[in-house]
Protein backbone atom coordinates (compact mmCIF):
# COMPACT_ATOMS: atom_id res chain seq x y z
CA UNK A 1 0.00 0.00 0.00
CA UNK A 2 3.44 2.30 0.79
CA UNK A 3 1.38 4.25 3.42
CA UNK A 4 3.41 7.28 5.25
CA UNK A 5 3.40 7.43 8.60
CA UNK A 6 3.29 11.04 10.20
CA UNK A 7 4.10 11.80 13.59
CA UNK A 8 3.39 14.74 15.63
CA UNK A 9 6.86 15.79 18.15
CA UNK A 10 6.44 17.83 20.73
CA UNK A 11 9.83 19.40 22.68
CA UNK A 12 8.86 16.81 25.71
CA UNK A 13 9.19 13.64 23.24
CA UNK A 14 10.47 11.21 24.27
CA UNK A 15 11.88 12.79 27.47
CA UNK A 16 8.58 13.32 29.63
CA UNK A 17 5.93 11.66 27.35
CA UNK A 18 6.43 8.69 24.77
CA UNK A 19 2.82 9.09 23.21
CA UNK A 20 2.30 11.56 20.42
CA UNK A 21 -0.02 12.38 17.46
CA UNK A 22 -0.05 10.71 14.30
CA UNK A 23 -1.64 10.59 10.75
CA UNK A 24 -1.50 7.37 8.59
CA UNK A 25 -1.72 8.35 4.53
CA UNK A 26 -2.26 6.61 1.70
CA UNK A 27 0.19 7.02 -1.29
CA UNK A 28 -2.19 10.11 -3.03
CA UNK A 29 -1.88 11.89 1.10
CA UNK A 30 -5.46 10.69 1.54
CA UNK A 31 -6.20 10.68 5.37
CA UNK A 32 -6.72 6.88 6.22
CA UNK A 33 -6.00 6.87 9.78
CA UNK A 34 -5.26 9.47 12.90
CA UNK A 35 -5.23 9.46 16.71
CA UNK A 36 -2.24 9.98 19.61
CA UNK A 37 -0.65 7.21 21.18
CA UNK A 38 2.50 5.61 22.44
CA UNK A 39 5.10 3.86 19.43
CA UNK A 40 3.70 0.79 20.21
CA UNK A 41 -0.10 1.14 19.31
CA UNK A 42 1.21 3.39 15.83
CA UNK A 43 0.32 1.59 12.67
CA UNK A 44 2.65 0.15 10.53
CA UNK A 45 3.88 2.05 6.95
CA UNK A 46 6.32 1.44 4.65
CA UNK A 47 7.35 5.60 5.07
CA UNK A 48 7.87 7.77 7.99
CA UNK A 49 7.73 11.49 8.49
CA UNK A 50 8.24 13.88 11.70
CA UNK A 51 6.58 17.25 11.89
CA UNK A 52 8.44 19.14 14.71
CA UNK A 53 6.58 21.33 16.70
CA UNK A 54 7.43 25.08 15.92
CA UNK A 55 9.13 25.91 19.11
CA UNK A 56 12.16 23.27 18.60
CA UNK A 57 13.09 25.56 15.31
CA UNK A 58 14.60 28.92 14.80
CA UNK A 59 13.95 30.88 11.43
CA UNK A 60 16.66 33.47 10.51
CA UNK A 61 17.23 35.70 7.47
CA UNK A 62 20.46 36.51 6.37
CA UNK A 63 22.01 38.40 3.20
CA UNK A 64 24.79 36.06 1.81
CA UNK A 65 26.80 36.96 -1.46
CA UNK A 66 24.95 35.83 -4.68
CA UNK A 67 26.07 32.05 -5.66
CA UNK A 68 27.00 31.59 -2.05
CA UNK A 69 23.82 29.53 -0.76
CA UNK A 70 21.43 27.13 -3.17
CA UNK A 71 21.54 24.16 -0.61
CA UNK A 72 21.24 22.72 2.48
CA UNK A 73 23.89 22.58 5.01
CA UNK A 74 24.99 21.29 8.18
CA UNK A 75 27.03 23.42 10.82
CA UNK A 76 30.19 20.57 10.19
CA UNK A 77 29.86 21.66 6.55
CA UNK A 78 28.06 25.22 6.33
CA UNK A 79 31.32 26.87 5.99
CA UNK A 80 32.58 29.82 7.84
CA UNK A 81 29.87 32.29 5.72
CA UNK A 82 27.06 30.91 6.53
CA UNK A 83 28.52 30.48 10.44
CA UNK A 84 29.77 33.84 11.02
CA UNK A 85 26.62 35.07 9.36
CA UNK A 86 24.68 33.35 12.55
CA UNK A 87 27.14 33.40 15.04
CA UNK A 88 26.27 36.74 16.45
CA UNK A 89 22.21 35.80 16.21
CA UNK A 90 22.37 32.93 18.64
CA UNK A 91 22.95 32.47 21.78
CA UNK A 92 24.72 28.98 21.79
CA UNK A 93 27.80 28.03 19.53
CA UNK A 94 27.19 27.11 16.18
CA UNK A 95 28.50 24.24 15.87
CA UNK A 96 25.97 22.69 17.90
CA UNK A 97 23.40 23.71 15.75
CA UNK A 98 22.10 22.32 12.23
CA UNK A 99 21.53 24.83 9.53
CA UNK A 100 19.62 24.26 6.26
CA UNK A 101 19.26 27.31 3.57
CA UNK A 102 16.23 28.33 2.29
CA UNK A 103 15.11 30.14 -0.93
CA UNK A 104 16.67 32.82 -1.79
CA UNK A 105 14.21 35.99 -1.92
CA UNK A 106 14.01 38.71 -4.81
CA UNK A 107 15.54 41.07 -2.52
CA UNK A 108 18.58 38.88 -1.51
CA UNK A 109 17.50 37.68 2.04
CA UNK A 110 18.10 33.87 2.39
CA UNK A 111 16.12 31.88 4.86
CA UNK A 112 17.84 29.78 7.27
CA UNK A 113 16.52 27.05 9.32
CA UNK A 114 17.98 26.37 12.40
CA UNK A 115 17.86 23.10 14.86
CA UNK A 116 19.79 21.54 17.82
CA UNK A 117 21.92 19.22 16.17
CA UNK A 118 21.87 17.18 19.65
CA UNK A 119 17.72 17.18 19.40
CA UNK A 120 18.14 15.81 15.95
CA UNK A 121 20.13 13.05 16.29
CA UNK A 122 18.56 11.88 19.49
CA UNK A 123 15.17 11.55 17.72
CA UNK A 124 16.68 9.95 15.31
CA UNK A 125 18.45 7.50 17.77
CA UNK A 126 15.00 7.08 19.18
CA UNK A 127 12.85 6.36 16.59
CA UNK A 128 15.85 3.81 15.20
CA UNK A 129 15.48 1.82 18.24
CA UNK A 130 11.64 0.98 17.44
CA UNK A 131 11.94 -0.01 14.30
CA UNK A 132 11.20 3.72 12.27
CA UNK A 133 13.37 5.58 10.26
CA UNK A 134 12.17 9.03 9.05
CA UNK A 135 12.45 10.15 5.54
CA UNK A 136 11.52 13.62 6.32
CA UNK A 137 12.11 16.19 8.99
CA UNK A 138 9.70 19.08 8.61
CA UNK A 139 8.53 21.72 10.81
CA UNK A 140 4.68 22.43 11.69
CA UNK A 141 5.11 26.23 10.82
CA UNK A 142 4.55 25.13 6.68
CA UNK A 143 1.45 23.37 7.25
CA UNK A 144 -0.79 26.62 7.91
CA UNK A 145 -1.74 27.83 5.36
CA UNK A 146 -0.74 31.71 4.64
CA UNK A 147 -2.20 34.15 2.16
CA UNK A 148 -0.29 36.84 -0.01
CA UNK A 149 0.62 39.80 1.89
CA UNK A 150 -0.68 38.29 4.80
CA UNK A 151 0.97 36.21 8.37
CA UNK A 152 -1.04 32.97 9.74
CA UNK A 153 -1.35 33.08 13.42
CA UNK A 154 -1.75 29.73 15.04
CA UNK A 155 -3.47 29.72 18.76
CA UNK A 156 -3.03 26.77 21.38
CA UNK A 157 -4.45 26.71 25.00
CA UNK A 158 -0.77 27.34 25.33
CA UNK A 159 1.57 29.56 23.31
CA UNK A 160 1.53 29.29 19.45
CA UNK A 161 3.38 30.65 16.34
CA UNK A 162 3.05 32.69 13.68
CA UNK A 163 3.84 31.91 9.93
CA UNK A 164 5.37 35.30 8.65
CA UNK A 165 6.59 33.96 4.88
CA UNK A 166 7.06 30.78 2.93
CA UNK A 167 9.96 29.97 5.41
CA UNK A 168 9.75 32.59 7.97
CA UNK A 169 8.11 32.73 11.38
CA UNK A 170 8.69 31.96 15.21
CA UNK A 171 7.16 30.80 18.37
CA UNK A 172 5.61 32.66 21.58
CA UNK A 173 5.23 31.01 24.67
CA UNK A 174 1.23 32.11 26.19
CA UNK A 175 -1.34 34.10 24.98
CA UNK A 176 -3.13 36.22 27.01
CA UNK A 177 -6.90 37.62 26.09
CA UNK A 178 -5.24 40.15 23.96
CA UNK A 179 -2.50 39.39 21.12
CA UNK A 180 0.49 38.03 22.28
CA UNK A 181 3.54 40.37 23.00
CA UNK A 182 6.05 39.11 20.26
CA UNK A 183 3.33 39.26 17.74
CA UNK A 184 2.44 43.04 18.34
CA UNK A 185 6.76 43.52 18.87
CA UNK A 186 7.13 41.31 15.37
CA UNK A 187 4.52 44.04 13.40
CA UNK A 188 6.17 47.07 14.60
CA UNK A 189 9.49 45.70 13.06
CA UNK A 190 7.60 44.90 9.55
CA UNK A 191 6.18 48.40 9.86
CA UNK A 192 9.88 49.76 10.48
CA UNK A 193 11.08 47.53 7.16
CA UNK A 194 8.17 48.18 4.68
CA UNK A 195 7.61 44.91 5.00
CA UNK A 196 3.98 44.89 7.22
CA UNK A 197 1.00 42.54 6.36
CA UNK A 198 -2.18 43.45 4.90
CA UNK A 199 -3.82 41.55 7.45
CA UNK A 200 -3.61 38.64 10.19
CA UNK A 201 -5.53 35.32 9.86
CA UNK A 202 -5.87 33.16 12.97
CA UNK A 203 -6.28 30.04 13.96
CA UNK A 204 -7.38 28.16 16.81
CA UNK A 205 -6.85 25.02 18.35
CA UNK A 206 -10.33 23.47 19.44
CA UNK A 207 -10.94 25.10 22.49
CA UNK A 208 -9.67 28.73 22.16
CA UNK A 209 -11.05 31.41 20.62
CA UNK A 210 -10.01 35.07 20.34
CA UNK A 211 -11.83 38.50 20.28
CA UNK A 212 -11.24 39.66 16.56
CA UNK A 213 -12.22 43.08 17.32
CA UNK A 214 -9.94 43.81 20.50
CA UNK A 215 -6.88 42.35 18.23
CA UNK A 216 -7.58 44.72 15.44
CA UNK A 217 -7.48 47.28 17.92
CA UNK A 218 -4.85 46.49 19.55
CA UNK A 219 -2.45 45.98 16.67
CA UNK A 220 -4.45 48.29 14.16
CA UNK A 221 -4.44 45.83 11.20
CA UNK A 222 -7.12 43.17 9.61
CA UNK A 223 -7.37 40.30 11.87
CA UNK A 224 -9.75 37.62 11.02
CA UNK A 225 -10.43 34.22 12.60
CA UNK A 226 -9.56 31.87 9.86
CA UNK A 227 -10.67 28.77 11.41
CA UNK A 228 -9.44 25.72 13.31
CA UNK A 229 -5.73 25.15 13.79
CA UNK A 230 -4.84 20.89 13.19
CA UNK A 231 -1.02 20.50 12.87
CA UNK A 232 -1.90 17.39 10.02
CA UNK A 233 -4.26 19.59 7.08
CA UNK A 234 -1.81 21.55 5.21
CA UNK A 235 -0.12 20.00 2.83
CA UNK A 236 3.95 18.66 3.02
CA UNK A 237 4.53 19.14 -0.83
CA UNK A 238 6.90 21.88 -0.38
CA UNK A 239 7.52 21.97 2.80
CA UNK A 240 11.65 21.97 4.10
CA UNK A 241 12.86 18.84 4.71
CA UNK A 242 16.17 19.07 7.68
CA UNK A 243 17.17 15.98 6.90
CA UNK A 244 19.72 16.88 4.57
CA UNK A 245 23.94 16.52 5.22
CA UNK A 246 25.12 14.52 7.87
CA UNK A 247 21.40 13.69 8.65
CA UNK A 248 19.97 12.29 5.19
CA UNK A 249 19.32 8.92 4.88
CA UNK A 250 21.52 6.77 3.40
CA UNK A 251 19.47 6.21 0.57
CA UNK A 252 19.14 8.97 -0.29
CA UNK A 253 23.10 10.14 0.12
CA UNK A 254 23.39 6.84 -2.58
CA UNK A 255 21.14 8.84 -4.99
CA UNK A 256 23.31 11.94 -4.41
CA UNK A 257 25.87 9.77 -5.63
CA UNK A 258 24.17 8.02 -8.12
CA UNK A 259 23.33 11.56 -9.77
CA UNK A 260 27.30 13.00 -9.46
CA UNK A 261 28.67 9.71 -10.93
CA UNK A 262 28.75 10.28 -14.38
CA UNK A 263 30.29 13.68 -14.00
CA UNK A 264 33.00 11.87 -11.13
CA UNK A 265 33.67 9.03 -13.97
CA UNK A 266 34.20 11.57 -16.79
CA UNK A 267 36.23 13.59 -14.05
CA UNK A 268 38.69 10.64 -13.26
CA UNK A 269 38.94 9.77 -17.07
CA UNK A 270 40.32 13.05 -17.68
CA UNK A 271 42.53 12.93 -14.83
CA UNK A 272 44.01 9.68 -15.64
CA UNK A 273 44.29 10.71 -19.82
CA UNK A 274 45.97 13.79 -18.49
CA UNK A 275 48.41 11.96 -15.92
CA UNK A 276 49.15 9.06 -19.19
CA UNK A 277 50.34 11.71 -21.36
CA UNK A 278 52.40 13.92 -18.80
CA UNK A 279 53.89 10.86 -18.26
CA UNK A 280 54.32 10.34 -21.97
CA UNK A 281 55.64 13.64 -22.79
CA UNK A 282 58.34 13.68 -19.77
CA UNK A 283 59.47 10.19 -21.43
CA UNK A 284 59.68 11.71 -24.71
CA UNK A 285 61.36 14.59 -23.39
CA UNK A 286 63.90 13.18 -21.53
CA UNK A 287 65.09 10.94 -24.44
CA UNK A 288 65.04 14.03 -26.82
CA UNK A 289 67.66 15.71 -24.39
CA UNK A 290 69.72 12.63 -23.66
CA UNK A 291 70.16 12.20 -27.56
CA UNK A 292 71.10 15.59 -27.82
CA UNK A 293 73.50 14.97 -24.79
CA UNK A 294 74.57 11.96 -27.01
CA UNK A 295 75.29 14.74 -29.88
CA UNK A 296 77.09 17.40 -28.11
CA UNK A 297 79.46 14.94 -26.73
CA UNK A 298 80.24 13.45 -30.19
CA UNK A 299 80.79 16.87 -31.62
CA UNK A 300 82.98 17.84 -28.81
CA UNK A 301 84.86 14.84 -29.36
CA UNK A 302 85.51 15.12 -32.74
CA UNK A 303 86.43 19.15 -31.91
CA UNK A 304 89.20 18.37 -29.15
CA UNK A 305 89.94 14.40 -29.23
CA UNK A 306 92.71 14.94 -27.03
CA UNK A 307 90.26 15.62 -24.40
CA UNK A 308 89.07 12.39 -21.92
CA UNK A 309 86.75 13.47 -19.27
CA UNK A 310 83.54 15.30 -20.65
CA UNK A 311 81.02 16.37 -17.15
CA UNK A 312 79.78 19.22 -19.24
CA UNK A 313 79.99 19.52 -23.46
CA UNK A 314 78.89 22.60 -23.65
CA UNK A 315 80.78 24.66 -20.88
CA UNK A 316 83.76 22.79 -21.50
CA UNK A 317 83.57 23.85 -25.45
CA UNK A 318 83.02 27.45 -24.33
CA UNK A 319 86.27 26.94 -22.09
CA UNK A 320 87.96 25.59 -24.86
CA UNK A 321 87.47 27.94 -27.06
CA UNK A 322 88.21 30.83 -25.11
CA UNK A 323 91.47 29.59 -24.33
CA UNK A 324 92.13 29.01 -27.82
CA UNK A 325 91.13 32.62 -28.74
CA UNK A 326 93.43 34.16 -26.05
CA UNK A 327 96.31 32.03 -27.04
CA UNK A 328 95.72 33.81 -30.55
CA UNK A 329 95.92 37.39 -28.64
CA UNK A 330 92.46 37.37 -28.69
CA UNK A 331 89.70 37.83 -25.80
CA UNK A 332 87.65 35.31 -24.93
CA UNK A 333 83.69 35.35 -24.53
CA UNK A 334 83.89 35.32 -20.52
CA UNK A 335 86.86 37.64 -20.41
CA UNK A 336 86.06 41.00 -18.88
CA UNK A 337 85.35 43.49 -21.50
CA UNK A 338 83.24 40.84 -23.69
CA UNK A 339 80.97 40.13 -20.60
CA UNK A 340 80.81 43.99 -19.73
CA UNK A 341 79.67 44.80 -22.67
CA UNK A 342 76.86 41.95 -22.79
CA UNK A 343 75.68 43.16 -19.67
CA UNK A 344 75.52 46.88 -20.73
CA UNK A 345 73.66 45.95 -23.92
CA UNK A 346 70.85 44.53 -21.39
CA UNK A 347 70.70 47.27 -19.02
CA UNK A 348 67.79 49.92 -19.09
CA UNK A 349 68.72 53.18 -19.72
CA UNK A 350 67.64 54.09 -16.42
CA UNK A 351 70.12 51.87 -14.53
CA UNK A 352 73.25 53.15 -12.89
CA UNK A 353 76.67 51.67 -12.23
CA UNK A 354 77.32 51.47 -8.63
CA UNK A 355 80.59 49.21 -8.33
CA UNK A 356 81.73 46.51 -10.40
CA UNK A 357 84.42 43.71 -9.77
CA UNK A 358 85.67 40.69 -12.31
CA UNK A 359 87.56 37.46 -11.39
CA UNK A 360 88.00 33.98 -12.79
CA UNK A 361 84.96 34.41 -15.89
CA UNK A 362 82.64 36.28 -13.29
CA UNK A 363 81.32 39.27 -12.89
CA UNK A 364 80.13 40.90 -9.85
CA UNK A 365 78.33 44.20 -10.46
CA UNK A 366 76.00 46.60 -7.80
CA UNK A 367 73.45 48.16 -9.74
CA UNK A 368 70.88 51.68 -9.04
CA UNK A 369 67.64 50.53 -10.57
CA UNK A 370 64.13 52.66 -9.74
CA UNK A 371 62.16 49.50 -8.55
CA UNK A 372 62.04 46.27 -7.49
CA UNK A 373 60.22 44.94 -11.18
CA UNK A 374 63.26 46.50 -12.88
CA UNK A 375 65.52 43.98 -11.36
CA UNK A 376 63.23 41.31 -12.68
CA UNK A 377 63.21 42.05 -16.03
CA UNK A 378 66.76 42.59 -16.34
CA UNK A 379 67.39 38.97 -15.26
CA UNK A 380 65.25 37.90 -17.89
CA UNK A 381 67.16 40.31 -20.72
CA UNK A 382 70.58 38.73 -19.12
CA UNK A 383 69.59 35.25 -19.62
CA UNK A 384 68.29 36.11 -23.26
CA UNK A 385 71.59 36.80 -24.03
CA UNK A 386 73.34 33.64 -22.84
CA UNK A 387 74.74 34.68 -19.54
CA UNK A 388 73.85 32.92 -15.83
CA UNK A 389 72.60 35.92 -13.68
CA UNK A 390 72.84 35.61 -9.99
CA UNK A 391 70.67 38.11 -7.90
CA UNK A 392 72.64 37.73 -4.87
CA UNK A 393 71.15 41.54 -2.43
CA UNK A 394 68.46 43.93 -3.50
CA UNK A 395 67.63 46.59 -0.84
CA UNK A 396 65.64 50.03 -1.21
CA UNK A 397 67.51 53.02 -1.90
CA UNK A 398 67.32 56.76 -1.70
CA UNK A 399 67.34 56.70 -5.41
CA UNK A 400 64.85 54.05 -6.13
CA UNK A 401 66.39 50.67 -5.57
CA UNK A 402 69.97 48.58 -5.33
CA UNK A 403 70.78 45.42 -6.67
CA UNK A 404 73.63 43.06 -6.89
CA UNK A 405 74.38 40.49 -9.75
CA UNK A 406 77.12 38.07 -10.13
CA UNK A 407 76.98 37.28 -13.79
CA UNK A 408 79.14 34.41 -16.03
CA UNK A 409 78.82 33.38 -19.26
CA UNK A 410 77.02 29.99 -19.92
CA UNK A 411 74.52 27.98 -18.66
């Protein structure tokens, strides 16, 4: 039959009083069964759902930066935003409380439903040691039902609450003859924002009734007695379901699998192409320079036979060479003047000589540049034009800023 099971919890369940109200649907939400009794006289169902009363839920709004919210989200995951956001609204630490986002409003205000995260799971605890496992978590303050531009107030021979929006609203303790304090303190607000009713519909539990008249009075809006308050008529078809994060049922975390899987498989398939041919091209590279390794050595070889130990083809061929060209009375390419002039030629016309010194194919050089970037890109210009630049100090300077190369010829 896949009936659904709905059961009324009070704050006091299952602490002071094990017996609560309950509603047994059919499939369609057809009323089939209801009454108030203790878990072992409830019917059995295939489905279970708890309606919390309204007083074991907070409703906040907060403004959140657009792209920000669009979930649901417990404190261990809400993520400092949605934390600090609270943290000054409530009284206890956050982390002991479960959050779950609402719809975003037109003017950027995001719901946010809050609940003990210690009431949660000990209901849940409860109800798992008798056999019932809820599918839903949803709180009484969605069932009334609320006109446009208007607030639902719901009356009990004891406190109430009053739905304000979709997914805003609170609970008041006791209501006197009159309106209740917080609902009076709650218009003035609304007034204060722009954001005031057209009118006030109430609704009363069997047994209580209200003077219409002294509440328009009193509060100087519309107030009209709606009819009889029952926590099971409204409908559930929209209404916010808390179990959602570290609380959803394991099916249903499956299904949130389920749904991400194709886009997880695609995302490790990419990965793993993407790791294959790194791998690939490092291969490829490091065979490319080992066979040009391979070259250089045969060319310097067949350059200066008499040579035996090659460490380093190319610097050793640059040494070579040099010495050959200074043994013919001329200079070398990591003499002095050759490597001076290199350097000038990549110098900004800005720069200014500060000191210089030169021994054994290097030269050391203190430099006035006019900022820090300079000194960058005249490492870079060095290095186009085949020398090793060394930035060894760089310090402000009255004049901009001071920098100090050592600089040789090669790699």
């Amino acid at each position: 039959m896949n009936a659904l099971l709905r059961l009324y919890i009070t704050g006091d369940w299952p602490d002071r009083t094990t017996e609560c109200g309950w509603v047994l649907c059919d499939a369609k939400g057809q009323l089939l069964q209801r009454g108030s009794s203790e878990p072992r006289h409830w019917p059995a169902a295939e489905n279970c759902e708890l309606v919390l009363s309204a007083d074991q839920l907070l409703t906040l709004e907060v403004k959140l930066p657009k792209g920000s919210t669009g979930g649901a989200l417990g404190a261990a995951g809400a993520g400092s935003l949605l934390a600090y956001a609270l943290e000054e609204r409530l009284i206890g630490d956050v982390e002991n409380e479960h959050f779950v986002t609402g719809r975003t409003s037109p003017k950027g205000q995001t719901p946010v439903w809050i609940v003990g995260r210690g009431r949660l799971r000990a209901l849940l605890a409860a109800l798992q040691q008798i056999g019932r496992s809820p599918r839903r978590v949803l709180s009484e303050l969605q069932f009334v039902p609320l006109v446009s531009r208007g607030w639902s107030v719901c009356l009990r021979a004891q406190g109430g609450f009053v739905r304000m929006g979709s997914e805003t609203g609170f609970a008041f303790d006791a209501a006197g003859t009159g309106p209740p304090v917080a609902v009076g303190l709650a218009l003035q607000s609304s007034r204060k924002a722009g954001t005031a009713p057209d009118s006030i519909d109430v609704y009363c539990a069997q047994g209580v009734d209200i003077d219409a008249t002294a509440w328009r009075t009193a509060l100087g809006i519309a107030v009209q007695r709606a009819g009889e308050y029952s926590w099971h008529v409204g409908s559930a078809v929209e209404a916010r379901n808390f179990l959602v994060g570290e609380f959803a049922p394991p099916g249903e975390r499956s299904a949130a699998v389920t749904a991400f899987r194709p886009a997880l498989t695609l995302g490790v398939l990419a990965l793993m192409m993407y790791a294959v041919f790194s791998v690939g091209e490092w291969i490829w590279l490091d065979r490319h320079a080992s066979k040009l390794r391979t070259e250089a050595i045969e060319v310097f070889r067949a350059a200066f036979p008499q040579v035996q130990a090659i460490v380093d083809p190319s610097l050793q061929l640059q040494r070579l060479y040099d010495q050959l060209k200074r043994e013919r009375g001329q200079l070398g390419e990591s003499d002095f003047l050759p490597l001076v002039a290199a350097v000038s030629e990549a110098l900004p016309g800005e720069a200014n000589y500060r000191n210089m010194s030169y021994e054994d194919g290097r030269l050391e050089l203190t430099l006035a540049l006019p900022d820090a970037s300079a000194a960058e890109r005249l490492r870079e210009a060095l290095s186009r034009r085949g020398l090793t630049p060394l930035l060894r100090e760089s310090r402000p300077a009255a004049a901009g800023f001071e920098v100090s190369f050592s600089v040789r010829r090669g790699p």
